[in-house]
C-alpha atoms as a PDB file:
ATOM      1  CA  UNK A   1     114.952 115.334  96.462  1.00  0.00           C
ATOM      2  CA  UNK A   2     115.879 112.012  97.406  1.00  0.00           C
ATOM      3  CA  UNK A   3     113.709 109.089  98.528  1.00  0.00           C
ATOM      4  CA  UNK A   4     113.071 105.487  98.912  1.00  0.00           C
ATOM      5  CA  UNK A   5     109.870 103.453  98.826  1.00  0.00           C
ATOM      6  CA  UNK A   6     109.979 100.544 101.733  1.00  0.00           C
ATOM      7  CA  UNK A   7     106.149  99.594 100.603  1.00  0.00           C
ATOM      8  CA  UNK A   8     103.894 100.673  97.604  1.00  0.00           C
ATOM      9  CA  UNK A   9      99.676  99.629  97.737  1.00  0.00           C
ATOM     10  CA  UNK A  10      97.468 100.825  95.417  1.00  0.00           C
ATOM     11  CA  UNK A  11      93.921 100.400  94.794  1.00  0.00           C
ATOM     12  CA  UNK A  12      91.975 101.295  91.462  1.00  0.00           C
ATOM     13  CA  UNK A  13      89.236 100.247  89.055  1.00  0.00           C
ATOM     14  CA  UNK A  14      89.821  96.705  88.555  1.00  0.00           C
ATOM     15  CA  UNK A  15      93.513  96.788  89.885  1.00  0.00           C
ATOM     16  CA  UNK A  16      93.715  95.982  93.782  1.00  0.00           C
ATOM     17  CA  UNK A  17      97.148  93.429  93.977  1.00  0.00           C
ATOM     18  CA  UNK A  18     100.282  93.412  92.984  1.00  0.00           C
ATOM     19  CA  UNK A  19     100.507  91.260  90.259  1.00  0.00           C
ATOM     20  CA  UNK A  20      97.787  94.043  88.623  1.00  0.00           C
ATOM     21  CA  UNK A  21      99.533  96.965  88.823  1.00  0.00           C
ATOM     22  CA  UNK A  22     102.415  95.251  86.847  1.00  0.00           C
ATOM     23  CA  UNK A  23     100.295  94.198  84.347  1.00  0.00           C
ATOM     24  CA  UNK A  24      99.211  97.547  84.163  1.00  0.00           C
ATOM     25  CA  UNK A  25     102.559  98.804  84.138  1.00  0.00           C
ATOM     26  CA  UNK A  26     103.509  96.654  81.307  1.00  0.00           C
ATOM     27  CA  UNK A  27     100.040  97.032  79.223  1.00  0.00           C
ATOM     28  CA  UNK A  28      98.433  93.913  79.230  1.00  0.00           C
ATOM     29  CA  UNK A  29      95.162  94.016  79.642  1.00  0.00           C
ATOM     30  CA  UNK A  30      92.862  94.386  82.763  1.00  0.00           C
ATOM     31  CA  UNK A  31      89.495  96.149  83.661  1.00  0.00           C
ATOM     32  CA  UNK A  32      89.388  99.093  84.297  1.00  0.00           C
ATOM     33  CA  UNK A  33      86.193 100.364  84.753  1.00  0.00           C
ATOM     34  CA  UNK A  34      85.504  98.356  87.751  1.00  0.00           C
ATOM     35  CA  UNK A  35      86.041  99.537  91.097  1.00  0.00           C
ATOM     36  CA  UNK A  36      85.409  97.189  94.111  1.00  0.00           C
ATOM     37  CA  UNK A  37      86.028  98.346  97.709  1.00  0.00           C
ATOM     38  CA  UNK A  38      88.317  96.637 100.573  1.00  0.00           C
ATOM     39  CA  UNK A  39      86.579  95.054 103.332  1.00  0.00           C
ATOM     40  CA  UNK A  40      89.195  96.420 105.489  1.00  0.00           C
ATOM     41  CA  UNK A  41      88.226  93.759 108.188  1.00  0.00           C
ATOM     42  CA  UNK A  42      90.667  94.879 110.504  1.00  0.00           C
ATOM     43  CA  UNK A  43      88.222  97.424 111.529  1.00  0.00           C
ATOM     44  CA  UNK A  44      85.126  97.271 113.447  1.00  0.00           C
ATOM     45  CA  UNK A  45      81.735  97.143 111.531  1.00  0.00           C
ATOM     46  CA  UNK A  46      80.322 100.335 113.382  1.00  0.00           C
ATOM     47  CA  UNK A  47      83.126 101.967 111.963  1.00  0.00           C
ATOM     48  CA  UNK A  48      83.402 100.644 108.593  1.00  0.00           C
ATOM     49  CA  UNK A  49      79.689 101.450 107.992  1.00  0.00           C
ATOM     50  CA  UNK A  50      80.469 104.935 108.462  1.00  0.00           C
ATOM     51  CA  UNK A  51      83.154 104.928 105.742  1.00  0.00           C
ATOM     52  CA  UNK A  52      82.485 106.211 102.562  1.00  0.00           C
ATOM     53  CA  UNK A  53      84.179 104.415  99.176  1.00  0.00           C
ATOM     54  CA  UNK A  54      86.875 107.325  99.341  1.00  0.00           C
ATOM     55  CA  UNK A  55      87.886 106.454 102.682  1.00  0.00           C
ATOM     56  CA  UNK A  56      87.441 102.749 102.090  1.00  0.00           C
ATOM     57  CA  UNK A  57      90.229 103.051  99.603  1.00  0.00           C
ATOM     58  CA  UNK A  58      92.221 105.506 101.391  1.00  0.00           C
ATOM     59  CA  UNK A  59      92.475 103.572 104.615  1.00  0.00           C
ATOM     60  CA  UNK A  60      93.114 100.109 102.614  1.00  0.00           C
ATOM     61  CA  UNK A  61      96.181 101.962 101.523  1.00  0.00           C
ATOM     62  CA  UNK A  62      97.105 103.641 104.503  1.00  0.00           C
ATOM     63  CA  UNK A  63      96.416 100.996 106.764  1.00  0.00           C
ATOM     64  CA  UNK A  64      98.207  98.498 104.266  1.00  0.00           C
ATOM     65  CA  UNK A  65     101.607 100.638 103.777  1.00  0.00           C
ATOM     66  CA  UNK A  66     102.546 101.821 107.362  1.00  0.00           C
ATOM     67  CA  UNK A  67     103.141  97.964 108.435  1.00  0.00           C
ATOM     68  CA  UNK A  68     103.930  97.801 111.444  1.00  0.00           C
ATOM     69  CA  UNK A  69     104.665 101.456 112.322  1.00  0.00           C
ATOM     70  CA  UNK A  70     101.181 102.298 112.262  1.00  0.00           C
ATOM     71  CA  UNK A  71     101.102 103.852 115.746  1.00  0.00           C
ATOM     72  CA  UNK A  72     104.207 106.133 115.091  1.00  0.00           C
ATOM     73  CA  UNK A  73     104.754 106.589 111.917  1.00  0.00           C
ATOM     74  CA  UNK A  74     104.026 110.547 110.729  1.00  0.00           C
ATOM     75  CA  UNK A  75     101.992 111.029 108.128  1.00  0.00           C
ATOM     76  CA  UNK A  76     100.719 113.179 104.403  1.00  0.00           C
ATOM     77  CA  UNK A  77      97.596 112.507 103.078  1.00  0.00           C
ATOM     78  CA  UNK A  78      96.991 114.120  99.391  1.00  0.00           C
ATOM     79  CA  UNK A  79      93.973 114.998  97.256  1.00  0.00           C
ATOM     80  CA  UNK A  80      92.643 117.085  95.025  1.00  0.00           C
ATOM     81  CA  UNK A  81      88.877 117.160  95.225  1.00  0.00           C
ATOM     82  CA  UNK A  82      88.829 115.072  98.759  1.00  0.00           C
ATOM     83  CA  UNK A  83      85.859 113.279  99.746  1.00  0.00           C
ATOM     84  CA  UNK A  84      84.053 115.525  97.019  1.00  0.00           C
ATOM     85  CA  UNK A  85      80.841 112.749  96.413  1.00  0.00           C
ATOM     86  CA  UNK A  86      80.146 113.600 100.145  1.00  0.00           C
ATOM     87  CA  UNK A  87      80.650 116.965 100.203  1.00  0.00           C
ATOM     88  CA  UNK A  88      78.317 117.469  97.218  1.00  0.00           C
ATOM     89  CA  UNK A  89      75.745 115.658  99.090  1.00  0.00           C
ATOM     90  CA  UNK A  90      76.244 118.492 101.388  1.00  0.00           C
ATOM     91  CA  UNK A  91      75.733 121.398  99.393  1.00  0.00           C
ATOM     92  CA  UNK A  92      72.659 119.700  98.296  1.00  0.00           C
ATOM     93  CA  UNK A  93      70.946 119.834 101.481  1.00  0.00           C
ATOM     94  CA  UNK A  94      72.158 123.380 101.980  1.00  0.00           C
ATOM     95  CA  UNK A  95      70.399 124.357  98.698  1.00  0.00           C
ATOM     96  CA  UNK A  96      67.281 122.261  99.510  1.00  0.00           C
ATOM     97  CA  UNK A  97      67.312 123.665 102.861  1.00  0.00           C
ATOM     98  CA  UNK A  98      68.015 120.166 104.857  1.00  0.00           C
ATOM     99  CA  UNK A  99      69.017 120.053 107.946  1.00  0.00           C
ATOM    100  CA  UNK A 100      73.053 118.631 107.987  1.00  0.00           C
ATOM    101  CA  UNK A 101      74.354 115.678 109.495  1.00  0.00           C
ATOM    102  CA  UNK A 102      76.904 116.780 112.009  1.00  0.00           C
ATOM    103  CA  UNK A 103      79.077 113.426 111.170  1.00  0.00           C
ATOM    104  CA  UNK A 104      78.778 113.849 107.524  1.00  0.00           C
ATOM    105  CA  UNK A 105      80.159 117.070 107.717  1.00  0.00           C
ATOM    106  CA  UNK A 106      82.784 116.058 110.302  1.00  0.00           C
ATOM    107  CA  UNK A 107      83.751 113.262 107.478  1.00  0.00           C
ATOM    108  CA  UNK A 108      83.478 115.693 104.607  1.00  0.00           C
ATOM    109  CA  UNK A 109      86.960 117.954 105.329  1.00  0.00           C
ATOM    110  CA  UNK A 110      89.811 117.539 104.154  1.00  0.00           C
ATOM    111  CA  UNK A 111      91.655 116.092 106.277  1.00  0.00           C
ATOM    112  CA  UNK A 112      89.205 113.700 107.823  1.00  0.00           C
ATOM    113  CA  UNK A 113      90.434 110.448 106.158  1.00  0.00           C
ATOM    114  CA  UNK A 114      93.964 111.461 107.769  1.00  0.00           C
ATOM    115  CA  UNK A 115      92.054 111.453 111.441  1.00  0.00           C
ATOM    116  CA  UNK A 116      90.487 108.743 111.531  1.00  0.00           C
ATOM    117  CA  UNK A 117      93.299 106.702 110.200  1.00  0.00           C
ATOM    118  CA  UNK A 118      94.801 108.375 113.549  1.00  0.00           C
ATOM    119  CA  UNK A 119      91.969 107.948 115.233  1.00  0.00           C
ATOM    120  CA  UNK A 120      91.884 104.135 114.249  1.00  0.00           C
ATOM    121  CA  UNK A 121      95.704 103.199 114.557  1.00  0.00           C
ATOM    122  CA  UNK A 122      96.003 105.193 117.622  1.00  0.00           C
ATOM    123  CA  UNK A 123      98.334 107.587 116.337  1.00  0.00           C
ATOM    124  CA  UNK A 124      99.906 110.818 117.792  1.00  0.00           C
ATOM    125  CA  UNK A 125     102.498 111.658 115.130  1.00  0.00           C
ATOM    126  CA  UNK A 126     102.384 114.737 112.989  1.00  0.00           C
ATOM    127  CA  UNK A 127     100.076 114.180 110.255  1.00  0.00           C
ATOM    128  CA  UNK A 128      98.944 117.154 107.500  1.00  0.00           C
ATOM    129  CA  UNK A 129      96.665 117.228 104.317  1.00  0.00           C
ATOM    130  CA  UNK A 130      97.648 118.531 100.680  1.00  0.00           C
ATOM    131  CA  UNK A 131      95.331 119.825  98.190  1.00  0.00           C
ATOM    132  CA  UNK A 132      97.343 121.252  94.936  1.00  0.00           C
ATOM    133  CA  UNK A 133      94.885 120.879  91.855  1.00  0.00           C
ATOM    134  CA  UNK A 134      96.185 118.370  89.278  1.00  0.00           C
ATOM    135  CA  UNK A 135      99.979 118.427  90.908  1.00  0.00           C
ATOM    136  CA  UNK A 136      98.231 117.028  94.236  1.00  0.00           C
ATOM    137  CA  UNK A 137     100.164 114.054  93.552  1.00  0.00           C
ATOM    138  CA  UNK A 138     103.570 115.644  92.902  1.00  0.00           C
ATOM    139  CA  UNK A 139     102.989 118.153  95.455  1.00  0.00           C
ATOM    140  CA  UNK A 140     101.967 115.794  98.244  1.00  0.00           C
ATOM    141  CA  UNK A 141     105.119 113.608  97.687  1.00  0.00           C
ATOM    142  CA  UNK A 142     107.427 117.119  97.968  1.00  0.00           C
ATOM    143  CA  UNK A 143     105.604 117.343 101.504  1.00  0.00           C
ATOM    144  CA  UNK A 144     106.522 113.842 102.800  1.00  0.00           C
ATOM    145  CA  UNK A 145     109.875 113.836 101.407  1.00  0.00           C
ATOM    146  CA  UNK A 146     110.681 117.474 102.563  1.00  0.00           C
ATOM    147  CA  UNK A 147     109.421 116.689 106.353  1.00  0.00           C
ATOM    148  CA  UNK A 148     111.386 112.933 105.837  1.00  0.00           C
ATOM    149  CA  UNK A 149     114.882 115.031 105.585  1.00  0.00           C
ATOM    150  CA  UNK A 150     113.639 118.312 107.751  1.00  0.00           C
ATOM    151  CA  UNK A 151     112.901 116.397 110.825  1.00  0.00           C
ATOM    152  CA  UNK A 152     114.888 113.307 110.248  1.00  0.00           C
ATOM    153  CA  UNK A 153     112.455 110.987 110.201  1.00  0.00           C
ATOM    154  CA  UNK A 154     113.392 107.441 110.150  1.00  0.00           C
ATOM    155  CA  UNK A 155     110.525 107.067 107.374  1.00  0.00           C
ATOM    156  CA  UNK A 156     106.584 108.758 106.496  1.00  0.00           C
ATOM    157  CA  UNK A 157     103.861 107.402 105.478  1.00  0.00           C
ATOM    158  CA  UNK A 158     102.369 109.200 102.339  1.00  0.00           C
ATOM    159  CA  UNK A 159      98.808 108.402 100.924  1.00  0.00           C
ATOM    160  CA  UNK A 160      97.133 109.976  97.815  1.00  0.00           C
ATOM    161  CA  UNK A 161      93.548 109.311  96.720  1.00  0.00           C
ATOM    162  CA  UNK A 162      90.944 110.792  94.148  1.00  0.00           C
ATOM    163  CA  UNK A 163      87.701 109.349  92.742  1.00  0.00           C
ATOM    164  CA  UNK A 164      86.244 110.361  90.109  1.00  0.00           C
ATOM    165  CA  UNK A 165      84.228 113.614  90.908  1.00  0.00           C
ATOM    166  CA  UNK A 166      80.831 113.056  90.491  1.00  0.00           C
ATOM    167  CA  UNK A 167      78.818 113.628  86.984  1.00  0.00           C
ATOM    168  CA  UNK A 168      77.326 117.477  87.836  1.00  0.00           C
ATOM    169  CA  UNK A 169      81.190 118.518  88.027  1.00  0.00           C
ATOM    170  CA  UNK A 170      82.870 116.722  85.124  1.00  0.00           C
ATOM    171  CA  UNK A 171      82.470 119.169  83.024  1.00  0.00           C
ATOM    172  CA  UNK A 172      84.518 121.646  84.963  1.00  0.00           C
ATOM    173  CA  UNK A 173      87.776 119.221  85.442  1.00  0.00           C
ATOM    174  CA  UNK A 174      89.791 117.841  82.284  1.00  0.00           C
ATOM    175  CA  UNK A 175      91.089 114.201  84.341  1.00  0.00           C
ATOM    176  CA  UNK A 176      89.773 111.232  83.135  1.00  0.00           C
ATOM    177  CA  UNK A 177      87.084 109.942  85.568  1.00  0.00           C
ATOM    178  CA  UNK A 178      89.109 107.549  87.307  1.00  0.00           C
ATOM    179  CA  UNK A 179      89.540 106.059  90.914  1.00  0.00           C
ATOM    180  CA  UNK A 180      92.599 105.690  92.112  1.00  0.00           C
ATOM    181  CA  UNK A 181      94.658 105.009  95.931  1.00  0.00           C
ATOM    182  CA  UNK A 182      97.969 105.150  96.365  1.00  0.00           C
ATOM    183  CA  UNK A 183      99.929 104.582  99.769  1.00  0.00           C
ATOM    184  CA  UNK A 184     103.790 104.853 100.304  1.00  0.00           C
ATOM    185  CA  UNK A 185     106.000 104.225 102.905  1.00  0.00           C
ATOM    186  CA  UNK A 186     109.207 106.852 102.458  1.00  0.00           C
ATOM    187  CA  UNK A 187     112.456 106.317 103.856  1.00  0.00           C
ATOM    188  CA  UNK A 188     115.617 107.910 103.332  1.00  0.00           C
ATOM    189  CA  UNK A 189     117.593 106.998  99.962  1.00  0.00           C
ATOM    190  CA  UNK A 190     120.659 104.301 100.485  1.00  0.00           C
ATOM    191  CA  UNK A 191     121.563 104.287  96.981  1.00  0.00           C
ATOM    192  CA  UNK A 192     120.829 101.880  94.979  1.00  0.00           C
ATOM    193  CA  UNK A 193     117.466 101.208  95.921  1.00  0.00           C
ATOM    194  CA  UNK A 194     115.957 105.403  95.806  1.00  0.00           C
ATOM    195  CA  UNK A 195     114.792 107.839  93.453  1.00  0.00           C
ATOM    196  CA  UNK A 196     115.081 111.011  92.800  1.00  0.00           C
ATOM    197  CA  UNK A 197     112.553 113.779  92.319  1.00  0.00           C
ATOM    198  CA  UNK A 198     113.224 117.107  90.284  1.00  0.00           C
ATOM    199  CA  UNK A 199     110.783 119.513  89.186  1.00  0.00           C
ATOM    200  CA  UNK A 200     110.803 123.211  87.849  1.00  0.00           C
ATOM    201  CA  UNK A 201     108.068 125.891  86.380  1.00  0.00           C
ATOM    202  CA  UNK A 202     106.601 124.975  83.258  1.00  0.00           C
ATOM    203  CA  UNK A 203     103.242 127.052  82.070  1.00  0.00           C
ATOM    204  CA  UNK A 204     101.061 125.157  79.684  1.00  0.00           C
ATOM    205  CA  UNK A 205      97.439 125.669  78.429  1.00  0.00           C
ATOM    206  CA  UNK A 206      95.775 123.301  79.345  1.00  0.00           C
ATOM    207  CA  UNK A 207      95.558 119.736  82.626  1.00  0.00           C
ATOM    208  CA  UNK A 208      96.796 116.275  81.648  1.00  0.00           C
ATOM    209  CA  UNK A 209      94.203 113.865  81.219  1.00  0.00           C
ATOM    210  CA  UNK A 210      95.870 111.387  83.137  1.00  0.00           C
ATOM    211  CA  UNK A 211      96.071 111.743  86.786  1.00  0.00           C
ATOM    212  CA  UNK A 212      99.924 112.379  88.026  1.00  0.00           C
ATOM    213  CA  UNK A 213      99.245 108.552  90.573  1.00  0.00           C
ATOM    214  CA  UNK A 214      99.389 106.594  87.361  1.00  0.00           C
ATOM    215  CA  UNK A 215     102.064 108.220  86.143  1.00  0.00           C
ATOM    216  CA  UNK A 216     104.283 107.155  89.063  1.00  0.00           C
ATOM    217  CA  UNK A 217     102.569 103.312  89.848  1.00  0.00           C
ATOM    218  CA  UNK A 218     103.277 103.205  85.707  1.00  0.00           C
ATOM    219  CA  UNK A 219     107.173 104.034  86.367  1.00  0.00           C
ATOM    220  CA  UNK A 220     107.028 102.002  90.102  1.00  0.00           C
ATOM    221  CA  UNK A 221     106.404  99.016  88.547  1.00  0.00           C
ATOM    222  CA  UNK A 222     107.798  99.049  85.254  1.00  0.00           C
ATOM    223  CA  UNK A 223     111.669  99.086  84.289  1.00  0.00           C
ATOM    224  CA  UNK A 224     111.999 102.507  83.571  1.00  0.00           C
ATOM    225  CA  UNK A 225     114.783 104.472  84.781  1.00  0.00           C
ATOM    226  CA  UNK A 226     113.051 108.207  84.202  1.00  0.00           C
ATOM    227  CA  UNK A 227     109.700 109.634  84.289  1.00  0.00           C
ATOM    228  CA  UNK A 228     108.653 112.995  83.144  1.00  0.00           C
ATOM    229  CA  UNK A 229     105.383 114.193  83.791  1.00  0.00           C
ATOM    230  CA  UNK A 230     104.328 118.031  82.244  1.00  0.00           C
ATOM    231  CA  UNK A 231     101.068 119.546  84.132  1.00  0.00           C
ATOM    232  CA  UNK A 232      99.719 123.188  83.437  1.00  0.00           C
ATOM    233  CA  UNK A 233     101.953 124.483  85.889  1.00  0.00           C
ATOM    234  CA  UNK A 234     104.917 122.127  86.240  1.00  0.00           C
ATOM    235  CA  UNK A 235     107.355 119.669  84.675  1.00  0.00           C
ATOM    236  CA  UNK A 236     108.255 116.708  86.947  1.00  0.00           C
ATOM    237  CA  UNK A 237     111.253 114.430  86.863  1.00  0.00           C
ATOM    238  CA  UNK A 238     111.226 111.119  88.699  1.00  0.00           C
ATOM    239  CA  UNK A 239     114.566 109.038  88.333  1.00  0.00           C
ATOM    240  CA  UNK A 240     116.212 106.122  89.352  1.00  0.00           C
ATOM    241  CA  UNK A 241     119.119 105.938  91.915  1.00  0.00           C
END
């Protein structure tokens, strides 16, 4: 599968610009524990006040990457737990027998982050939400590149996101509790400046530790020329053109 990246943004613990993500690419040091939130001022208060940190960081990325094809550009949005903070807040009240906020829930699905990045931008273009365990990474980016070449689209916006889930649920999950944003405008390959992305069945034991985002902003901004990533289920192979 063949792709390019017009625009990269990212937004993690302690690494919002640029000029981190290369440092964090190349290993010198930053912190990482940290993670502040956009203001994302190009939004109205009312509006950001409703957001939670998982859509602040989503939407920075979102809104950051699409440029100026925010009002037409389609769209994948990718995670594996989703807004998972709110939606334990949810079960919560369920279990304590509270009534539920119809707007939390509304802003607890899946692919909620996705609509109101629509709903914001104005935005009629096909749009879908991925959820594929650890590969939710991998697997999102198979989505936006397949629909890139299947409906020859002139590019796609693809945005990933995962925080860390919260403390109750660790236990169950083997990724590092980390936060992490990632949002990429796709067009096709011209050659010199795409990759291209293999992968195949591979059954292991047991999840990285790592999630697959780092992997990729690791190889993004970094000199490498191949990337292989090995989850419970798959092996991944990211190369350049």
């Amino acid at each position: 599968m063949k792709f390019a990246v017009k625009k990269c943004v990212a937004w993690g613990d302690g690494k919002a610009s640029t000029e981190d993500w290369y440092a964090f690419a190349n290993n010198r040091s930053l912190n990482t524990q940290t993670l502040t939130l956009p203001e994302l001022k190009q939004m109205p208060a009312m509006q950001r006040r409703r957001l939670s940190p998982f859509a602040k960081i989503t939407l920075h990325c979102a809104l950051a990457a699409c440029e100026s094809y925010e009002k037409t550009v389609p769209s994948v949005f990718s995670s594996r737990h989703g807004d998972l903070h709110k939606t334990s807040k949810l079960i919560a009240d369920v279990a304590s027998k509270e009534a539920l906020s119809p707007t939390h829930f509304g802003l607890s699905v899946h692919n909620a982050v996705g609509g109101l990045f629509s709903i914001f931008t104005g935005n009629k273009a096909p749009l879908s939400a991925v959820s594929a365990g650890e590969d939710s990474f991998f697997m999102g980016l198979v989505d936006a590149v397949s629909k890139l070449h299947a409906y020859n689209y002139d590019r796609i916006l693809y945005v990933y996101s995962d925080l860390a889930v919260p403390e109750h649920y660790q236990a169950y999950v083997q990724q590092r509790a980390d936060n992490l944003a990632i949002g990429l405008l796709i067009e096709k390959s011209t050659g010199q400046n795409g990759f291209n992305l293999e992968f195949e069945v591979n059954e292991k034991a047991s999840e990285l530790g790592q999630l697959q985002g780092f992997d990729f902003l690791r190889f993004y901004f970094s000199t490498s020329e191949q990337l292989t990533v090995e989850s419970k289920r798959y092996q991944w192979q990211l190369s350049r053109a």
